[in-house]
C-alpha atoms as a PDB file:
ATOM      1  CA  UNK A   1     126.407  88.364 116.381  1.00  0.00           C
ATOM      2  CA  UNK A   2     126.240  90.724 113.187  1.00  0.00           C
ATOM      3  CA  UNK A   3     129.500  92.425 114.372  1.00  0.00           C
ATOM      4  CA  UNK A   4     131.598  88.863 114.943  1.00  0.00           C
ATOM      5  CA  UNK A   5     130.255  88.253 111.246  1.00  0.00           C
ATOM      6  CA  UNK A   6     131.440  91.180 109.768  1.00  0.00           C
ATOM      7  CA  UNK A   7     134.765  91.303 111.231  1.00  0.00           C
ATOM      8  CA  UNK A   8     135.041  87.886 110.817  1.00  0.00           C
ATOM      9  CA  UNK A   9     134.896  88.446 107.203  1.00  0.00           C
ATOM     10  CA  UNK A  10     138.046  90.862 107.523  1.00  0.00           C
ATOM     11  CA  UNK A  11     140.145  87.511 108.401  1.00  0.00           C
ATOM     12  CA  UNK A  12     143.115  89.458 110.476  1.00  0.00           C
ATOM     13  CA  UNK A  13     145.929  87.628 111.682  1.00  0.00           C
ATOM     14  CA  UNK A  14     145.547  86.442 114.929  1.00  0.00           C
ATOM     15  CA  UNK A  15     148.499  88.365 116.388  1.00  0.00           C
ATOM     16  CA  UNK A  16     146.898  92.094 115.174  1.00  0.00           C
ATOM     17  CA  UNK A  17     143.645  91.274 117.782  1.00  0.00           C
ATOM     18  CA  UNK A  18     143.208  93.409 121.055  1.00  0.00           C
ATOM     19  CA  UNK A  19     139.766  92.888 121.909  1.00  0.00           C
ATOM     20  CA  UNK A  20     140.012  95.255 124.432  1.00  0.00           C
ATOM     21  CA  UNK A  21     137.217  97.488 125.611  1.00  0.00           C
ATOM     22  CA  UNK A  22     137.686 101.442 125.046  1.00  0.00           C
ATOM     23  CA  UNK A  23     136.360 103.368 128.259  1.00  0.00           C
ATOM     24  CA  UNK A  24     134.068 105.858 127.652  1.00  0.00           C
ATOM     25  CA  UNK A  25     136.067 108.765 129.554  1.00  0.00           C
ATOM     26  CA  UNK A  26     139.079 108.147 126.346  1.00  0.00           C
ATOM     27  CA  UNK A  27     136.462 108.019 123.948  1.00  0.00           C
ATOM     28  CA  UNK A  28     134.735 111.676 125.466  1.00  0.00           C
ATOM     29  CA  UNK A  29     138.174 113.254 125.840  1.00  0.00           C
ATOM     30  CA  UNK A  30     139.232 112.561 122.263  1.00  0.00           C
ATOM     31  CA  UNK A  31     136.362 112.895 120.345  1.00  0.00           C
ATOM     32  CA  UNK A  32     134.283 115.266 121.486  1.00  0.00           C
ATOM     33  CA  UNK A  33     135.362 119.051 120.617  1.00  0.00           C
ATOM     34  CA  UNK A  34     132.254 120.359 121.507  1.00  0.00           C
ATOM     35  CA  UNK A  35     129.787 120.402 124.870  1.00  0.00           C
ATOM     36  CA  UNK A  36     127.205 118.999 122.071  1.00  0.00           C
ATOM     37  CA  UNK A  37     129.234 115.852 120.598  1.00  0.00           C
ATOM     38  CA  UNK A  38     130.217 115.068 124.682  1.00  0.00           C
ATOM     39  CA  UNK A  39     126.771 114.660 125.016  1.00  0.00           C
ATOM     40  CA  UNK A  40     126.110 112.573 121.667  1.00  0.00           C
ATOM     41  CA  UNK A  41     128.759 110.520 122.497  1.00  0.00           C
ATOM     42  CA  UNK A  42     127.740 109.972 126.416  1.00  0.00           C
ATOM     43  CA  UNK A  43     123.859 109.546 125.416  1.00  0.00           C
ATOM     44  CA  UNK A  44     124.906 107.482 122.209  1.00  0.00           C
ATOM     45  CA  UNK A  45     127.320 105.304 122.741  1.00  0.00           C
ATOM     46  CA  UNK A  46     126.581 101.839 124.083  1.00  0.00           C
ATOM     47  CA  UNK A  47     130.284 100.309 123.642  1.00  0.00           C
ATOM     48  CA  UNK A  48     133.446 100.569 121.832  1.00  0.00           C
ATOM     49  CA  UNK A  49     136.033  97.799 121.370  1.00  0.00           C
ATOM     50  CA  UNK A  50     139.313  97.987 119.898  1.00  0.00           C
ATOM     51  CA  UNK A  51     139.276  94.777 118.272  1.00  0.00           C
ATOM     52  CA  UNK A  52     142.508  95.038 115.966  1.00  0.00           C
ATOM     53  CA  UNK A  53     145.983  96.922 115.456  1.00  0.00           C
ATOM     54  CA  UNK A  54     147.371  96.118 111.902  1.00  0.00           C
ATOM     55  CA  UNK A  55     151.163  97.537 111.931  1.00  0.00           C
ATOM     56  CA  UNK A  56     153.752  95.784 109.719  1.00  0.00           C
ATOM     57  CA  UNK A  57     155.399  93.827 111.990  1.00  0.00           C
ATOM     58  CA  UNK A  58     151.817  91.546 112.424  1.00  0.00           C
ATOM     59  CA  UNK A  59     150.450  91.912 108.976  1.00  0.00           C
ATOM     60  CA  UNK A  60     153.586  91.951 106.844  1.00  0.00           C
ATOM     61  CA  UNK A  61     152.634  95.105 104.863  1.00  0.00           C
ATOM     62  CA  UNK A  62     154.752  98.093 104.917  1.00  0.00           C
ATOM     63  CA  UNK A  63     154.078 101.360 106.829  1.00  0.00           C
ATOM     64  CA  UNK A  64     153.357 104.368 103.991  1.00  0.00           C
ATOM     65  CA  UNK A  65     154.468 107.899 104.498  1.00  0.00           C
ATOM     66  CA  UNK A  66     154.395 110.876 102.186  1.00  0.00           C
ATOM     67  CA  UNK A  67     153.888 114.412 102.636  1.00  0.00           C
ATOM     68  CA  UNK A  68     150.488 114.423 103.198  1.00  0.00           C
ATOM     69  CA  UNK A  69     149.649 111.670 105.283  1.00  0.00           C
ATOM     70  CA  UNK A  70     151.465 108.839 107.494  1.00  0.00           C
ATOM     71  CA  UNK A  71     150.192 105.071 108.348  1.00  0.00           C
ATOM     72  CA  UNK A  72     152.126 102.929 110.683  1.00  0.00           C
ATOM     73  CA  UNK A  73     149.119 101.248 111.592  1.00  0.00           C
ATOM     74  CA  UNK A  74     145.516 100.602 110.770  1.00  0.00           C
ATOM     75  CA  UNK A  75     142.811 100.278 113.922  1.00  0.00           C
ATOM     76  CA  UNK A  76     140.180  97.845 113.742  1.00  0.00           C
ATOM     77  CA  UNK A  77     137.199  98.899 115.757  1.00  0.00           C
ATOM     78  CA  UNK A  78     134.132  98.441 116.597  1.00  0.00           C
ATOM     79  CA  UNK A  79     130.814 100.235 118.304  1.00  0.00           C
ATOM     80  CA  UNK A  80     127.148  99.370 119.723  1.00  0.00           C
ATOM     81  CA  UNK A  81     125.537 102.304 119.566  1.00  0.00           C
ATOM     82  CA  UNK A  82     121.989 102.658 121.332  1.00  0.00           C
ATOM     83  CA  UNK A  83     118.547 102.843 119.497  1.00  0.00           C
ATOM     84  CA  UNK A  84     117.972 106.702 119.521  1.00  0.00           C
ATOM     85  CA  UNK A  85     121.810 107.602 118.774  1.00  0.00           C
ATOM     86  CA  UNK A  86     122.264 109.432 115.249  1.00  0.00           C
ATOM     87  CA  UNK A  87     124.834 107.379 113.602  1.00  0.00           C
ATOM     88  CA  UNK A  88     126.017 109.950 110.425  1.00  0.00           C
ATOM     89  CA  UNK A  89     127.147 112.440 113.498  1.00  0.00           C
ATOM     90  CA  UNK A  90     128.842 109.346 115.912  1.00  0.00           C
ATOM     91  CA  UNK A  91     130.812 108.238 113.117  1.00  0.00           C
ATOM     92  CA  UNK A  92     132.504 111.031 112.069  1.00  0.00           C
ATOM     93  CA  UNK A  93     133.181 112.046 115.863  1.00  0.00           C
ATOM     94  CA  UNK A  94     134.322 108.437 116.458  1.00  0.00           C
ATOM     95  CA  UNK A  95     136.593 108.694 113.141  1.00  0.00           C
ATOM     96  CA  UNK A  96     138.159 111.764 114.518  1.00  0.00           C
ATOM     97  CA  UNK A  97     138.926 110.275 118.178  1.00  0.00           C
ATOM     98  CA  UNK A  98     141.478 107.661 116.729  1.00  0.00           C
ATOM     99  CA  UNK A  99     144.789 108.867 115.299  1.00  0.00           C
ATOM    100  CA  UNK A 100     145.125 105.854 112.886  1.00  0.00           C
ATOM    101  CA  UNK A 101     143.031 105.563 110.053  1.00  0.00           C
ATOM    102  CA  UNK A 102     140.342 103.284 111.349  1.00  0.00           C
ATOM    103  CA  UNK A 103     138.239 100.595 109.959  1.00  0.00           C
ATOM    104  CA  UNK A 104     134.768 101.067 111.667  1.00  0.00           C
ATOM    105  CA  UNK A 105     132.148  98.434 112.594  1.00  0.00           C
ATOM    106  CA  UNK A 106     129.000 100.018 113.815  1.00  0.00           C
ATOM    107  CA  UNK A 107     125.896  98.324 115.048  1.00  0.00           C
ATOM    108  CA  UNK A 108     122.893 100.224 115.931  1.00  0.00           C
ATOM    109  CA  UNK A 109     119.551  98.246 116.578  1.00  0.00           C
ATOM    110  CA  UNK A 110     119.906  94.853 114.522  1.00  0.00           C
ATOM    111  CA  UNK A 111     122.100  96.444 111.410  1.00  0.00           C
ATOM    112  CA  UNK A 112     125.738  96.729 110.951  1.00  0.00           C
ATOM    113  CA  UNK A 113     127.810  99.531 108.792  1.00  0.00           C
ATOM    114  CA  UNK A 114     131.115  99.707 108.150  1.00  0.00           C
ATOM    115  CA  UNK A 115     132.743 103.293 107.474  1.00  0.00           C
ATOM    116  CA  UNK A 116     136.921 104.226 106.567  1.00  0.00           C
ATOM    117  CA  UNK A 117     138.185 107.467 106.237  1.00  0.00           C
ATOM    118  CA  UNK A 118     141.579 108.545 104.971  1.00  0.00           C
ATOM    119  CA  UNK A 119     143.664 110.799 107.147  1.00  0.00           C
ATOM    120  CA  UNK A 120     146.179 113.628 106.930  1.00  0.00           C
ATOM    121  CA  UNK A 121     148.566 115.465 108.396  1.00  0.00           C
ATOM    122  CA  UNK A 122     146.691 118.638 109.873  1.00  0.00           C
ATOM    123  CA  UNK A 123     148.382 121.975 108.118  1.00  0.00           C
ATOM    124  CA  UNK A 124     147.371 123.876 111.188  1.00  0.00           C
ATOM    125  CA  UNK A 125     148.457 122.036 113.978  1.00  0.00           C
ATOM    126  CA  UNK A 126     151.565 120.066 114.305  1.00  0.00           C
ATOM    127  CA  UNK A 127     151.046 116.336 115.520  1.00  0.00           C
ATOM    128  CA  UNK A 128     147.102 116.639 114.617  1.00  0.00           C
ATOM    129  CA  UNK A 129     145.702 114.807 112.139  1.00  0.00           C
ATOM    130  CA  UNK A 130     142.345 115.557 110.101  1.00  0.00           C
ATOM    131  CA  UNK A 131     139.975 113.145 108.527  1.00  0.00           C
ATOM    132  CA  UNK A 132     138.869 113.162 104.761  1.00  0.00           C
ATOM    133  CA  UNK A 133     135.132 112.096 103.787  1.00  0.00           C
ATOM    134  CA  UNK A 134     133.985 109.309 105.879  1.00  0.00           C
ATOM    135  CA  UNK A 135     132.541 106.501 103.164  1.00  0.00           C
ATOM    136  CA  UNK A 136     130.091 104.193 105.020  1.00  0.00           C
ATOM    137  CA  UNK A 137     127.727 101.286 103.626  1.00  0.00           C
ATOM    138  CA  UNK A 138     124.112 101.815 103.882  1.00  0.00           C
ATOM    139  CA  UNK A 139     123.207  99.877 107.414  1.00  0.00           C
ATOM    140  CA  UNK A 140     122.541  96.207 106.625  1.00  0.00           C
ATOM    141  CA  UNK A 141     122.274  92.386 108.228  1.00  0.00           C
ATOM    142  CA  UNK A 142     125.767  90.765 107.400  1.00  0.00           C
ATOM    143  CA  UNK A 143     123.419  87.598 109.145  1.00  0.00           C
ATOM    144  CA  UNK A 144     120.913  87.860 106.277  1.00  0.00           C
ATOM    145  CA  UNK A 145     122.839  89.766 103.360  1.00  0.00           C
ATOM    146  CA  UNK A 146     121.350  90.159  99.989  1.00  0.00           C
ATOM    147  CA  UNK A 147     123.527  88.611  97.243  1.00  0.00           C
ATOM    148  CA  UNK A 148     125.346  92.427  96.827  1.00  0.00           C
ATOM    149  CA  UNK A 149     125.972  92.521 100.490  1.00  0.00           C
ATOM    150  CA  UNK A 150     127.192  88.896 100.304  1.00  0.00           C
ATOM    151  CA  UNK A 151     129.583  89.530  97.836  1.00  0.00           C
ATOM    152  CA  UNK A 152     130.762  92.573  99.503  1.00  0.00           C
ATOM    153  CA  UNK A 153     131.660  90.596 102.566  1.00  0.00           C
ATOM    154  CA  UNK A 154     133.749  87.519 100.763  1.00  0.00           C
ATOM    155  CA  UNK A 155     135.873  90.823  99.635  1.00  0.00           C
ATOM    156  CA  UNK A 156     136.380  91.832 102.403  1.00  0.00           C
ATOM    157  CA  UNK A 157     139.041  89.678 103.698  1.00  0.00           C
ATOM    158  CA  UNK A 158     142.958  90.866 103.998  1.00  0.00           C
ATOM    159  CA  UNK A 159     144.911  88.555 102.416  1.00  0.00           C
ATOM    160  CA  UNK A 160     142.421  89.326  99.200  1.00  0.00           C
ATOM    161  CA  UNK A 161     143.180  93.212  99.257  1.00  0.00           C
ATOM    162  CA  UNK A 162     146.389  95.108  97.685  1.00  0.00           C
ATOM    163  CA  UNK A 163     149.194  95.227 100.431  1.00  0.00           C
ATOM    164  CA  UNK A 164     151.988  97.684  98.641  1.00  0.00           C
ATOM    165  CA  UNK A 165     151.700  99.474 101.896  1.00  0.00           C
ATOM    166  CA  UNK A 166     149.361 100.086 104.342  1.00  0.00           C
ATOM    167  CA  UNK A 167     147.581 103.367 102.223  1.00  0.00           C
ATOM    168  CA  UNK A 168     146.494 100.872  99.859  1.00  0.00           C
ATOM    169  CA  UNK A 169     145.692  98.406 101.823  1.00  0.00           C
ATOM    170  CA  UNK A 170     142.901 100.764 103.484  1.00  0.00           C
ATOM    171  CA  UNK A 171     142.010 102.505  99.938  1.00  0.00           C
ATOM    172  CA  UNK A 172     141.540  98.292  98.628  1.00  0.00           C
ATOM    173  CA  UNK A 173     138.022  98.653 101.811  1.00  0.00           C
ATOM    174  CA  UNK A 174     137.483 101.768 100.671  1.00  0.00           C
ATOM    175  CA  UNK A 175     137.041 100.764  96.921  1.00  0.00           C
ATOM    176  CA  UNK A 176     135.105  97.913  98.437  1.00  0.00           C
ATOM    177  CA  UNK A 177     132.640 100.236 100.038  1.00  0.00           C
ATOM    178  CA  UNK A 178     132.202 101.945  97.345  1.00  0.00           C
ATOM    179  CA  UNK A 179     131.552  99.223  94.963  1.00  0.00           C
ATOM    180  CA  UNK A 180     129.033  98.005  97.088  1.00  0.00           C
ATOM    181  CA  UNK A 181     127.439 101.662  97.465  1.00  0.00           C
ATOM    182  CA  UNK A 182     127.610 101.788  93.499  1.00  0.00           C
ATOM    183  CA  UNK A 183     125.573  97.729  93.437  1.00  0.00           C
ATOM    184  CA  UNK A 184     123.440  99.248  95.270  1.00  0.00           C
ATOM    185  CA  UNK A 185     122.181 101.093  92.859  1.00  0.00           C
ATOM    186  CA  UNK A 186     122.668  98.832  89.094  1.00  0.00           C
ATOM    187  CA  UNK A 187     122.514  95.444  91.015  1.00  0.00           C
ATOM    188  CA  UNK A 188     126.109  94.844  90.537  1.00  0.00           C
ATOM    189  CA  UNK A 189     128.987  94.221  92.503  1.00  0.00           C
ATOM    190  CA  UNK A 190     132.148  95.023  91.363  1.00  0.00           C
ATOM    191  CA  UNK A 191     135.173  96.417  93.429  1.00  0.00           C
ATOM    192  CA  UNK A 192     137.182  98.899  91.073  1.00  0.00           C
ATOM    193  CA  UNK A 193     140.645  96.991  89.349  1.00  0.00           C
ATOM    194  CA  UNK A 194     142.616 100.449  89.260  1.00  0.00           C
ATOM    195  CA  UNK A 195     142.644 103.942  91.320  1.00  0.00           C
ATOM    196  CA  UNK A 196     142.089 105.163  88.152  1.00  0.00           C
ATOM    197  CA  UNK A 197     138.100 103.550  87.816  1.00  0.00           C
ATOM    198  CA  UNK A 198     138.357 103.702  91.776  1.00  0.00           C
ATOM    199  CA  UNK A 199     138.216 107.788  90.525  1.00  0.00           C
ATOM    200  CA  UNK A 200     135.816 107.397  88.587  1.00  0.00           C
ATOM    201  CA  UNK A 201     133.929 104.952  90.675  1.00  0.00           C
ATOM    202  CA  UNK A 202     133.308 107.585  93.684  1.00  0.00           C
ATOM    203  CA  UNK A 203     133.052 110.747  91.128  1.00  0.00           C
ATOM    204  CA  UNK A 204     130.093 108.988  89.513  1.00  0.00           C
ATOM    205  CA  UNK A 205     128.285 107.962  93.362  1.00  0.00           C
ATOM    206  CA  UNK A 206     128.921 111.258  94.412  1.00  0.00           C
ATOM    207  CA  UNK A 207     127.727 112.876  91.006  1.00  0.00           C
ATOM    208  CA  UNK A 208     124.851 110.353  91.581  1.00  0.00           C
ATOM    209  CA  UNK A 209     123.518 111.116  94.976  1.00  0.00           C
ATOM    210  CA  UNK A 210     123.976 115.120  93.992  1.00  0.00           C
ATOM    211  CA  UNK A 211     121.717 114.255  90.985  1.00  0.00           C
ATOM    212  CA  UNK A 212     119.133 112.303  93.607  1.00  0.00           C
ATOM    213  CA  UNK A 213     118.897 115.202  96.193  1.00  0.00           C
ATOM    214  CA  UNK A 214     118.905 117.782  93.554  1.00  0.00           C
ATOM    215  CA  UNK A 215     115.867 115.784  91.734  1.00  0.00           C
ATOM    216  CA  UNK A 216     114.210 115.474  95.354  1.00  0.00           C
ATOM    217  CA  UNK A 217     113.956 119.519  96.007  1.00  0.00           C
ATOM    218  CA  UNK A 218     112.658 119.844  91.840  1.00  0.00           C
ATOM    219  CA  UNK A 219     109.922 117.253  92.057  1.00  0.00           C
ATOM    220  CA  UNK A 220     108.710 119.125  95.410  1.00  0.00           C
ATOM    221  CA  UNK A 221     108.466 122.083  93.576  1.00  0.00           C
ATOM    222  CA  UNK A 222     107.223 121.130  90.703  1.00  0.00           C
ATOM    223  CA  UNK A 223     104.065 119.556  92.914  1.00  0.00           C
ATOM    224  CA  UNK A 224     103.429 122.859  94.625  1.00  0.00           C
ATOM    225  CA  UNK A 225     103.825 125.264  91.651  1.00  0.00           C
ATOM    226  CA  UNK A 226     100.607 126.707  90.599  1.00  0.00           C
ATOM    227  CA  UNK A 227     101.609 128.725  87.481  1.00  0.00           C
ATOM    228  CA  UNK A 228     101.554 126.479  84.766  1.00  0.00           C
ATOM    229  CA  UNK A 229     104.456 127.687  82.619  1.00  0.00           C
ATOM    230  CA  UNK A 230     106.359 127.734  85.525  1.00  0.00           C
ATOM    231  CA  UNK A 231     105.448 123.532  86.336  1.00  0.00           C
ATOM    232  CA  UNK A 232     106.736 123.207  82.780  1.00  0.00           C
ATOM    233  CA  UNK A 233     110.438 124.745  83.142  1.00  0.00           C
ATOM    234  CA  UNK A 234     110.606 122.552  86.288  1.00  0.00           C
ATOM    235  CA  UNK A 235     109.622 119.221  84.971  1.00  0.00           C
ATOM    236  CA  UNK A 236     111.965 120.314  81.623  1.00  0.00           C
ATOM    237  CA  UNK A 237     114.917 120.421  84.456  1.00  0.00           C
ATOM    238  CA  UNK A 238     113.748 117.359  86.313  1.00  0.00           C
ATOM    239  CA  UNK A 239     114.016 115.400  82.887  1.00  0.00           C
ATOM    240  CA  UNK A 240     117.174 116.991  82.246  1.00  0.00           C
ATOM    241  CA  UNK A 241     118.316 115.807  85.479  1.00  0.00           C
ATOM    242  CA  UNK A 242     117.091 112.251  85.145  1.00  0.00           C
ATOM    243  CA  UNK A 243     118.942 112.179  82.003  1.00  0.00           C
ATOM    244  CA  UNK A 244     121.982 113.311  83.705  1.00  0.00           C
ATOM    245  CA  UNK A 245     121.413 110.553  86.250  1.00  0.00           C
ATOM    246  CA  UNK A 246     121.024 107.726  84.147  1.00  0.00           C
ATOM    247  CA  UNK A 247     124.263 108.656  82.203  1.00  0.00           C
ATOM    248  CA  UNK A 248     125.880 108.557  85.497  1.00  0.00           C
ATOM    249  CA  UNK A 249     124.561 105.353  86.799  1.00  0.00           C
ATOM    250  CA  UNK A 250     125.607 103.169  83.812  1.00  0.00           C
ATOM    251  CA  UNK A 251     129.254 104.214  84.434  1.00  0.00           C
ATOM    252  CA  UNK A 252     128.928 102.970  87.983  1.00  0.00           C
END
């Protein structure tokens, strides 16, 4: 049910749905480049579903090339992964396996996540593609959202994202993501207006979450030191650091 709610809250054109089931055998053949991620993948992976191809002839919004990267098309899809996968790792593999950039639905236990992740052109190999950092919500209900997560999903909808061409089209989710990564964290939704505050928008999260883990190995230090003037240079960093993060969060 939480996966029909979240991609019901995409509202694609009727004539981009596929619906069709993805054998595992494609899925283990293109995503797996190692003996370990086979087995991930095998072990993990409940069901994937191909639920939507957005191409310009069904969604009215031009393809986008450049040098760098090329979309004809966008792929909607969607996995149930089962309870004792590890999502972070499935993601990324799954993100790889598809040659489009792919809008990804992911269910595991009773929460949904939904991850994008630009693609380029692969400078090594010719025809290959390569995925930039995968941006994913933290796992939630879409049943039972809380009012961020509810605002997040009445974004989410095509016709309300920017359709220049199909690059910004998927950046418009990605910003979305984001911005609901960023509320989060002040309590504030608020999908970016411009690529230049979407910049700054995932600068400041990743400058943020840096800040967090960085503040997570001080404060464990700083509770095992025994020599007192050394406790006192560490908790003079970990304010330092919580002053840094602060900064950082009001320009979320």
């Amino acid at each position: 049910m939480s996966i029909a709610t979240l991609i019901n809250a995409l509202a694609l054109p009727p004539d981009g749905r596929l619906d069709q089931r993805v054998p595992k055998k494609l899925l283990l053949e293109q995503g797996a480049p190692t003996a370990g991620d086979k087995r991930r993948l095998q072990d993990g992976v409940e069901e994937m579903v191909w639920v939507a191809a957005m191409k310009p002839t069904n969604i009215g919004v031009p393809a986008f090339r450049d040098d760098v990267r090329e979309y004809l098309e966008i792929a909607v899809v969607s996995v149930v992964l089962r309870p004792a996968a590890k999502p972070t790792r499935l993601v990324e593999l799954i993100h790889r396996a598809v040659p489009y950039p792919v809008v990804l639905v992911t269910a595991h236990g009773d929460t949904i996540s939904l991850s994008l992740a630009h693609k380029r052109r692969s400078q090594g190999e010719t025809g290959k593609v390569v995925i930039e950092e995968v941006r994913r919500t933290a796992p939630f209900q879409p049943d039972a959202p809380t009012a961020e997560e509810a605002l997040f999903l009445s974004s989410l909808a095509l016709a309300s994202l920017p359709t220049r061409d199909l690059y910004s089209l998927y950046q418009g989710w990605l910003d979305r993501v984001a911005a609901l990564e960023a509320a989060q964290i002040t309590g504030k939704f608020a999908p970016p207006d411009s690529a230049d505050r979407a910049s700054v928008l995932r600068d400041g999260l990743d400058a943020h979450a840096q800040f967090q883990r960085d503040l997570t190995v001080l404060r464990a230090k700083a509770a095992k030191e025994k020599q007192i003037n050394r406790r006192v240079d560490l908790n003079l960093e970990i304010k330092r650091l919580e002053a840094k993060l602060d900064e950082v969060t009001t320009h979320l």
